[in-house]
Protein backbone atom coordinates (compact mmCIF):
# COMPACT_ATOMS: atom_id res chain seq x y z
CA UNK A 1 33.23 234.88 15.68
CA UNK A 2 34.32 232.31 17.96
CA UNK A 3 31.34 229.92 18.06
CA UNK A 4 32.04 226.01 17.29
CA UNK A 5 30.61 223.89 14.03
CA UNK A 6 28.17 221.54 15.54
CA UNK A 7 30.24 218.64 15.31
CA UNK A 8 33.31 220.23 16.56
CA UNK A 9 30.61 221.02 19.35
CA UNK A 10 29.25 217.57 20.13
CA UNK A 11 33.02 216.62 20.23
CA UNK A 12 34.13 219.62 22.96
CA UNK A 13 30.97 218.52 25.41
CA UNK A 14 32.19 214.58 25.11
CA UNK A 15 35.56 216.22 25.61
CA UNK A 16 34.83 218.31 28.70
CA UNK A 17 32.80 215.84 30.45
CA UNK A 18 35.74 213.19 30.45
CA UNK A 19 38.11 216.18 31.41
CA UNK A 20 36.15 217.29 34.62
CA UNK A 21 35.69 213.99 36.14
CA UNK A 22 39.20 214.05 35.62
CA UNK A 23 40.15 217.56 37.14
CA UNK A 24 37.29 217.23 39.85
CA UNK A 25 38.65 213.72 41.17
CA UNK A 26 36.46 210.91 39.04
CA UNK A 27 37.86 207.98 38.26
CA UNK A 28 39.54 208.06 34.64
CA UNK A 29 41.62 205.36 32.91
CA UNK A 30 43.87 206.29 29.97
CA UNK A 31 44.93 203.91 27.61
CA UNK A 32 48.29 204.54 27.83
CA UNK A 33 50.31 207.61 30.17
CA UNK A 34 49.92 210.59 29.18
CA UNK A 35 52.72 212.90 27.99
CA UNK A 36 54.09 215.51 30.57
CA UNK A 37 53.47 218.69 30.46
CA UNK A 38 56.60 221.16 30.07
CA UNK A 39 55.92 224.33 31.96
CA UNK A 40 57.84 227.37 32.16
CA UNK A 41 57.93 229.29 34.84
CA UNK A 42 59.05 232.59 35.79
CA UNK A 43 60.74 232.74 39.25
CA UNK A 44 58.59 230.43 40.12
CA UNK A 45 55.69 231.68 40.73
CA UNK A 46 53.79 228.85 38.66
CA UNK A 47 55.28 226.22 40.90
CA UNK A 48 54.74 228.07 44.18
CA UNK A 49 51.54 229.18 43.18
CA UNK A 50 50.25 225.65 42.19
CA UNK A 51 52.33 223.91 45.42
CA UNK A 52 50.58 226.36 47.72
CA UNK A 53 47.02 225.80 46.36
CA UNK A 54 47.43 222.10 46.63
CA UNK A 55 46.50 221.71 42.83
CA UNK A 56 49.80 219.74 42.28
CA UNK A 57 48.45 217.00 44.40
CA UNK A 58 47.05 213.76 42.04
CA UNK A 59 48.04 215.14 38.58
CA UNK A 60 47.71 212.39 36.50
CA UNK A 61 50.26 213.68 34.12
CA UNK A 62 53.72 214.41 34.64
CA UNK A 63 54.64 218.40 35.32
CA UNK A 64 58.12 219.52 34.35
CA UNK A 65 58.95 223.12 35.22
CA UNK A 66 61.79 224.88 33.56
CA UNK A 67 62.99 228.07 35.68
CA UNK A 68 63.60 231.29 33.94
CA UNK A 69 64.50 235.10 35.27
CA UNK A 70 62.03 237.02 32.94
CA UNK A 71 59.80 236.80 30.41
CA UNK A 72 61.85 237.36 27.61
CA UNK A 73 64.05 234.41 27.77
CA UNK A 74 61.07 232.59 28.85
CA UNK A 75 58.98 233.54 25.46
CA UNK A 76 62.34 232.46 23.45
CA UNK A 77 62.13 229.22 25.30
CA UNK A 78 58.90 228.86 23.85
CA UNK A 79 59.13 229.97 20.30
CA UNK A 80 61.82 227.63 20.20
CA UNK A 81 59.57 224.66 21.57
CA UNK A 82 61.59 223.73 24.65
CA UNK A 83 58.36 224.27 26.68
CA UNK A 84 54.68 223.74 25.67
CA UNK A 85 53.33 226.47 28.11
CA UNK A 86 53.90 229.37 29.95
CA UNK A 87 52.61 232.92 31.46
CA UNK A 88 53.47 236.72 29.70
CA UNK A 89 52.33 239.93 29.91
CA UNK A 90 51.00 241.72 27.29
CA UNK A 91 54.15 243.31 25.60
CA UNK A 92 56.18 240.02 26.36
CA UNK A 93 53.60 237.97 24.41
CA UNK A 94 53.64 240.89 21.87
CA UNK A 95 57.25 240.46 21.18
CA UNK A 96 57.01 236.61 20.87
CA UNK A 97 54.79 236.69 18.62
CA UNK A 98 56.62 239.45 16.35
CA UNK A 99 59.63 236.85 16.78
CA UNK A 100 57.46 234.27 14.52
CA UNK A 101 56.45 231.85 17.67
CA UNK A 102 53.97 229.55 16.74
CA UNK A 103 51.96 230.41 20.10
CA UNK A 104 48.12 230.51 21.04
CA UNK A 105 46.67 232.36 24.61
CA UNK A 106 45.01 229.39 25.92
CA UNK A 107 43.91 231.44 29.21
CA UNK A 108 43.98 234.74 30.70
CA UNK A 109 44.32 236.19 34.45
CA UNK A 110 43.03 239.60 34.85
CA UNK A 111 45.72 241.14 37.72
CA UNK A 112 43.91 243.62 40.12
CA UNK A 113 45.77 245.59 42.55
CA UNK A 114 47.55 248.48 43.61
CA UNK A 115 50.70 248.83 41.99
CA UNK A 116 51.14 245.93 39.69
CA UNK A 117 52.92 248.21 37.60
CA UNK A 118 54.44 251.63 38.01
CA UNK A 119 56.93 254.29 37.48
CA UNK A 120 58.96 255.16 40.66
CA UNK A 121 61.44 257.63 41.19
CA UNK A 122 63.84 258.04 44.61
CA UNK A 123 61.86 259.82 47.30
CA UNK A 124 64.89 263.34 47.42
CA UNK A 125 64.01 262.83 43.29
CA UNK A 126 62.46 266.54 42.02
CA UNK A 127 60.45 264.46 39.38
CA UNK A 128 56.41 265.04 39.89
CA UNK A 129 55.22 263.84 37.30
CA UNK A 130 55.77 262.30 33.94
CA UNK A 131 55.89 265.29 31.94
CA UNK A 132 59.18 266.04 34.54
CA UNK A 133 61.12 263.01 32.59
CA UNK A 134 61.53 264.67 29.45
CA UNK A 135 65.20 264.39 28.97
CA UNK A 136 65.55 261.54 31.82
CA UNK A 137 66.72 258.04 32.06
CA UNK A 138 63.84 254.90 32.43
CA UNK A 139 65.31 252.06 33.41
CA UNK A 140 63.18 249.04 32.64
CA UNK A 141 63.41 245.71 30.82
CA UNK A 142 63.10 246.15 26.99
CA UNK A 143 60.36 244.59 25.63
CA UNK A 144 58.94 244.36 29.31
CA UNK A 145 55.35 245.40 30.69
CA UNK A 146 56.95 247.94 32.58
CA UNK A 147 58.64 249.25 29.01
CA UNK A 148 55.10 248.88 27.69
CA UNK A 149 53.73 251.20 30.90
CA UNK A 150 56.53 253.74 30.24
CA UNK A 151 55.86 253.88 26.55
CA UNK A 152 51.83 254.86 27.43
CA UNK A 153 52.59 256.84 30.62
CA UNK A 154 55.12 259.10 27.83
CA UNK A 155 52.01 259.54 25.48
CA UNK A 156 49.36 260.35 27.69
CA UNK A 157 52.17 263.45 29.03
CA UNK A 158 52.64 264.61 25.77
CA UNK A 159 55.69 262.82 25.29
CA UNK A 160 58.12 260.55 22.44
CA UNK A 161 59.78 258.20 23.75
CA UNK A 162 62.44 259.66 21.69
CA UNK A 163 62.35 262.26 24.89
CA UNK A 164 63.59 259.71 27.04
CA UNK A 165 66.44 257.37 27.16
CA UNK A 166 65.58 254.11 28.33
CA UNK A 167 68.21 251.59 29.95
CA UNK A 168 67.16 247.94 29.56
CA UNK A 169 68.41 245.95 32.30
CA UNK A 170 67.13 243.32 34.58
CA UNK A 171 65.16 244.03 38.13
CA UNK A 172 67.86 243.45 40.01
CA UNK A 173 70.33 245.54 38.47
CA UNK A 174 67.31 248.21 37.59
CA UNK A 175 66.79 248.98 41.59
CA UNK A 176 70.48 249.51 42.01
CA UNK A 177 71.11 252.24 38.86
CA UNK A 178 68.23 253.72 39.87
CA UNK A 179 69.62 253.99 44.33
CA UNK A 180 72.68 255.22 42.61
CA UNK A 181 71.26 257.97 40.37
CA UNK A 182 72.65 256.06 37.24
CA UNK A 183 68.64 256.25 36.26
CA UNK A 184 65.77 258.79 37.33
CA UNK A 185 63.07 256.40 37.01
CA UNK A 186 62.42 252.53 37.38
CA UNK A 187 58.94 251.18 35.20
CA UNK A 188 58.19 247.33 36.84
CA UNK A 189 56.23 245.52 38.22
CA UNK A 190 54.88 243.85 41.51
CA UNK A 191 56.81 242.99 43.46
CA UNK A 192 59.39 245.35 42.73
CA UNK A 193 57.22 248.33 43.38
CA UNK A 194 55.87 247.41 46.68
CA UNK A 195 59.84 246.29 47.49
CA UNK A 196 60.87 250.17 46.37
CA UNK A 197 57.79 251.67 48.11
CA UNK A 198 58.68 249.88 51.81
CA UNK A 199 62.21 251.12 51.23
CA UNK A 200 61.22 255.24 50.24
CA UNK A 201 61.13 255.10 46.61
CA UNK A 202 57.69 256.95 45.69
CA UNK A 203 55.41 255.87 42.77
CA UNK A 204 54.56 258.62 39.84
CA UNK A 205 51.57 259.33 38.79
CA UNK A 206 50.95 257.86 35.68
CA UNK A 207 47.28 257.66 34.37
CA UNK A 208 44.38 255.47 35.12
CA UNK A 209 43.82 252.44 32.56
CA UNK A 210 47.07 252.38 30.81
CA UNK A 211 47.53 248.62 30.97
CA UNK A 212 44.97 245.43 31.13
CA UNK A 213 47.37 244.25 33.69
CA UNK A 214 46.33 240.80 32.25
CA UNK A 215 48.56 237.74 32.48
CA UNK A 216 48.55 235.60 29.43
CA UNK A 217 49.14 231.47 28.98
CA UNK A 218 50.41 230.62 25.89
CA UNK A 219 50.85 227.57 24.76
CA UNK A 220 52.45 226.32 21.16
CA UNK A 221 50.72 225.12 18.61
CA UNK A 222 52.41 221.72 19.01
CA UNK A 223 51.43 221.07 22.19
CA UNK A 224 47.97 222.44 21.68
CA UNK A 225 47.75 219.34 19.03
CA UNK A 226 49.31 216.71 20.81
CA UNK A 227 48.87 217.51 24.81
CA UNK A 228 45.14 219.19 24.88
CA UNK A 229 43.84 217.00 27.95
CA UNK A 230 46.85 218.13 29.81
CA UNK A 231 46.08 221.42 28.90
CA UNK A 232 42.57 221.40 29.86
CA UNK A 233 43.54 220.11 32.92
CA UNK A 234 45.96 222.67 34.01
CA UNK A 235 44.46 225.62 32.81
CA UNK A 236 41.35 224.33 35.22
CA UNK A 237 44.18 223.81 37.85
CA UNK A 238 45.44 227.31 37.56
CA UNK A 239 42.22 229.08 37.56
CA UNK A 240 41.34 227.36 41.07
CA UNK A 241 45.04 228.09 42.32
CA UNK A 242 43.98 231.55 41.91
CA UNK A 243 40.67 231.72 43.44
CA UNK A 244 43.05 230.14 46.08
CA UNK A 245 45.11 232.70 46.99
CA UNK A 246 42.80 235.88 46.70
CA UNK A 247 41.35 233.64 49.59
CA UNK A 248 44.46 233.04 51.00
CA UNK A 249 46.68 235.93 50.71
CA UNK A 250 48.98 234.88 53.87
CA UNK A 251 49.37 231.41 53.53
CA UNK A 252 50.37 232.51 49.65
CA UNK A 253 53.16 235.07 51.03
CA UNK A 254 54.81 232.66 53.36
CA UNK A 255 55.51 229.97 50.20
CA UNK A 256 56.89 232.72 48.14
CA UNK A 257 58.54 233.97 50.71
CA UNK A 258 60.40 230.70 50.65
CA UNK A 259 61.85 230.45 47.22
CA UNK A 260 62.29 234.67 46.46
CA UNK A 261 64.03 235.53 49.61
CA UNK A 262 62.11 238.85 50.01
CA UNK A 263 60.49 239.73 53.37
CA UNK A 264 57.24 238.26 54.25
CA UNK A 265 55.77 241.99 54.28
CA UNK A 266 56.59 242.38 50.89
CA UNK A 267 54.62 239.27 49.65
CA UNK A 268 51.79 239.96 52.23
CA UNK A 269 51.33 243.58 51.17
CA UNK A 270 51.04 242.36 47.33
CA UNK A 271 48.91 239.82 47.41
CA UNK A 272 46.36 241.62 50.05
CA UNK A 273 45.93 244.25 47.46
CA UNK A 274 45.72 241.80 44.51
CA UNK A 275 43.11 239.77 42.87
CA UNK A 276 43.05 237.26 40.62
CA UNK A 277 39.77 237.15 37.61
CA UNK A 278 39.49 234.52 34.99
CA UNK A 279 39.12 236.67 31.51
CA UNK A 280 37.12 234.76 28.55
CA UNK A 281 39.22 235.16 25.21
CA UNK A 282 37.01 237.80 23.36
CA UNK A 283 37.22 240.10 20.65
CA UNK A 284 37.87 243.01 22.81
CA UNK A 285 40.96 241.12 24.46
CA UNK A 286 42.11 240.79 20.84
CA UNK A 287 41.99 244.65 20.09
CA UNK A 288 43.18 245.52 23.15
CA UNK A 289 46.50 243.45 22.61
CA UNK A 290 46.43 244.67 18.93
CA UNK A 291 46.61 248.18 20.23
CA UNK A 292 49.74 246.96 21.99
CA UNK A 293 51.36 245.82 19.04
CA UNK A 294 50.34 248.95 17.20
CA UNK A 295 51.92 251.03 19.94
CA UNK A 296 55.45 249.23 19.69
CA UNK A 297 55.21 249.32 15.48
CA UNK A 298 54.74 252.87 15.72
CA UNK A 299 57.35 253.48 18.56
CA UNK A 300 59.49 251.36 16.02
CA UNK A 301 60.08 248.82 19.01
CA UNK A 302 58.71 246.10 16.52
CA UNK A 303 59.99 246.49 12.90
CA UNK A 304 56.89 244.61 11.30
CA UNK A 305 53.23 244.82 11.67
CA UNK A 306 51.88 242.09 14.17
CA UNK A 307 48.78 240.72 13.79
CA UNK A 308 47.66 239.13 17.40
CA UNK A 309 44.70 237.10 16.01
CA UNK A 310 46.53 234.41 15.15
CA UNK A 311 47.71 234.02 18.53
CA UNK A 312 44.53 233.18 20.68
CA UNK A 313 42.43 229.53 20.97
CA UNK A 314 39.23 230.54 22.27
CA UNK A 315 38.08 226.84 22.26
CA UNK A 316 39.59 226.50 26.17
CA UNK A 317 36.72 228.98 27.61
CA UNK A 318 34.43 226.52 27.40
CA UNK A 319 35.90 224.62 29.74
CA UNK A 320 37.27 227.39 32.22
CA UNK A 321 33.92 228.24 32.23
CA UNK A 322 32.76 224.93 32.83
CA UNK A 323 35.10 224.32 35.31
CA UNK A 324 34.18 227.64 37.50
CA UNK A 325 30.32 226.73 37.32
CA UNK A 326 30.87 223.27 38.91
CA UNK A 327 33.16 224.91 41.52
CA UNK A 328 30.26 228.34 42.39
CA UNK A 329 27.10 227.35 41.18
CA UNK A 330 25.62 230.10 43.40
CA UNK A 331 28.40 232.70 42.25
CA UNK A 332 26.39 234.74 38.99
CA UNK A 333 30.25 235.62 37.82
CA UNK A 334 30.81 232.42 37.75
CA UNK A 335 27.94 232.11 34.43
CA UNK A 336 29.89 235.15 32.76
């Protein structure tokens, strides 16, 4: 499905050669400066994560981040075209999408660990299970992966949504409804649940393999067209970054300890029980985020049918692949 025309081919391996010398330190000359890349990120955790990693050393493009509190306003920011590239979840990515954003996955991060997401409830709470919130209050972010966890937790116990009212509200008003009783359950995400879990909150069960807990780039169409070397470039950057920091777990918690403000345990206890996979775009990452889609349509969370295969560009795993080769060539996962 995916597989280049021959001369589109020829073109890519021209294309990837000149763009590796260039990631991997060889000596490049542009004809003229090359356009800087606009780069939203969410608390963050881009910047740190790139910072920390050292891959924001000898960028020979410009990087402008943009700083935004959650993923919704950040996928408005880029269905409007105020940034060329960013990271969402799965529902997030959904929802821009269904707004009409002109957006392609570029890469994809597969998120390991305990707890990325989860349903918590306050230790006294007399809620065991999900089946116990029929008739409750979920407080999560609409539109959210944690609303997206809540909505498939619900099904898998039998449940409507319709059972359930949900509050949408930011993290940091979420944790305080829910410490007040105002809400009997919080769905989010690391590291909100490892922040709740130090502090007594306990974690319900919810299900194995609700959620890909992958982490999407998207970039728009635009700046697919008229920034692809800077793409290429980053999306090499960011897949190194990450091989990073599952080697570096500590020296990872101490930067984002820095800009969140959050202990140093809470960072440390996230990122020793996360790891960080480079996903190829496939058909079976399509389905899977159809599925999502599907789910929200049905739920009536979405008012139109979405169709997700519009919003992939499978040409940039050729040279994420590429890329991970030159930096294992003993590593067999690193041929996959």
């Amino acid at each position: 499905m995916f597989a280049p025309f021959p001369a589109l081919r020829r073109v890519r391996t021209v294309w990837l050669a000149s763009l590796l010398a260039l990631s991997f330190g060889g000596a490049t000359h542009a004809a003229e400066p090359l356009q800087p890349l606009l780069v939203a990120n969410q608390k963050s955790a881009l910047k740190v994560l790139l910072e920390v990693s050292g891959e924001l050393k000898d960028v020979p493009y410009e990087i402008k981040f943009s700083e935004f509190p959650s993923a919704s306003p950040l996928g408005e920011a880029l269905n409007a075209g105020a940034v060329d590239v960013g990271a969402l979840g799965d529902a997030p990515y959904v929802f821009a999408l269904g707004a009409g954003a002109s957006l392609k996955v570029i890469s994809i991060t597969h998120v390991s660990g305990r707890y990325t997401t989860a349903l918590i409830v306050r230790d006294d709470s007399p809620i065991q299970s999900v089946a116990d919130l029929k008739g409750k209050r979920i407080v999560t972010g609409r539109g959210s992966i944690g609303h997206y966890l809540a909505i498939r937790a619900l099904n898998e116990a039998g449940l409507k949504t319709s059972d359930v009212q949900f509050v949408y509200l930011l993290p940091s008003e979420s944790r305080l409804i829910l410490d007040n009783g105002d809400a009997d359950a919080w769905a989010t995400w690391a590291p909100y649940t490892t922040v709740a879990t130090q502090n007594g909150a306990r974690i319900l069960p919810s299900g194995p393999d609700l959620l890909t807990n992958h982490s999407y780039l998207a970039a728009t169409s635009k700046a697919i067209a008229d920034k692809r070397v800077q793409l290429d470039d980053f999306v090499v950057r960011l897949d190194r970054a990450y091989r990073w920091v599952n080697d570096h777990p500590a020296e990872y918690a101490a930067a984002q300890t820095k800009v969140t403000g959050l202990p140093l345990a809470v960072h440390l206890a996230v990122n020793q029980d996360t790891k960080m996979e480079r996903v190829s775009i496939d058909d079976g990452v399509i389905k899977g985020l159809q599925n999502t889609a599907d789910i929200y349509q049905r739920e009536g969370i979405l008012t139109r049918h979405v169709d997700v295969s519009h919003g992939f560009d499978p040409e940039f795993n050729a040279i994420r692949l590429a890329a991970e080769r030159a930096a294992n060539p003993t590593n067999p996962q690193a041929a996959r």
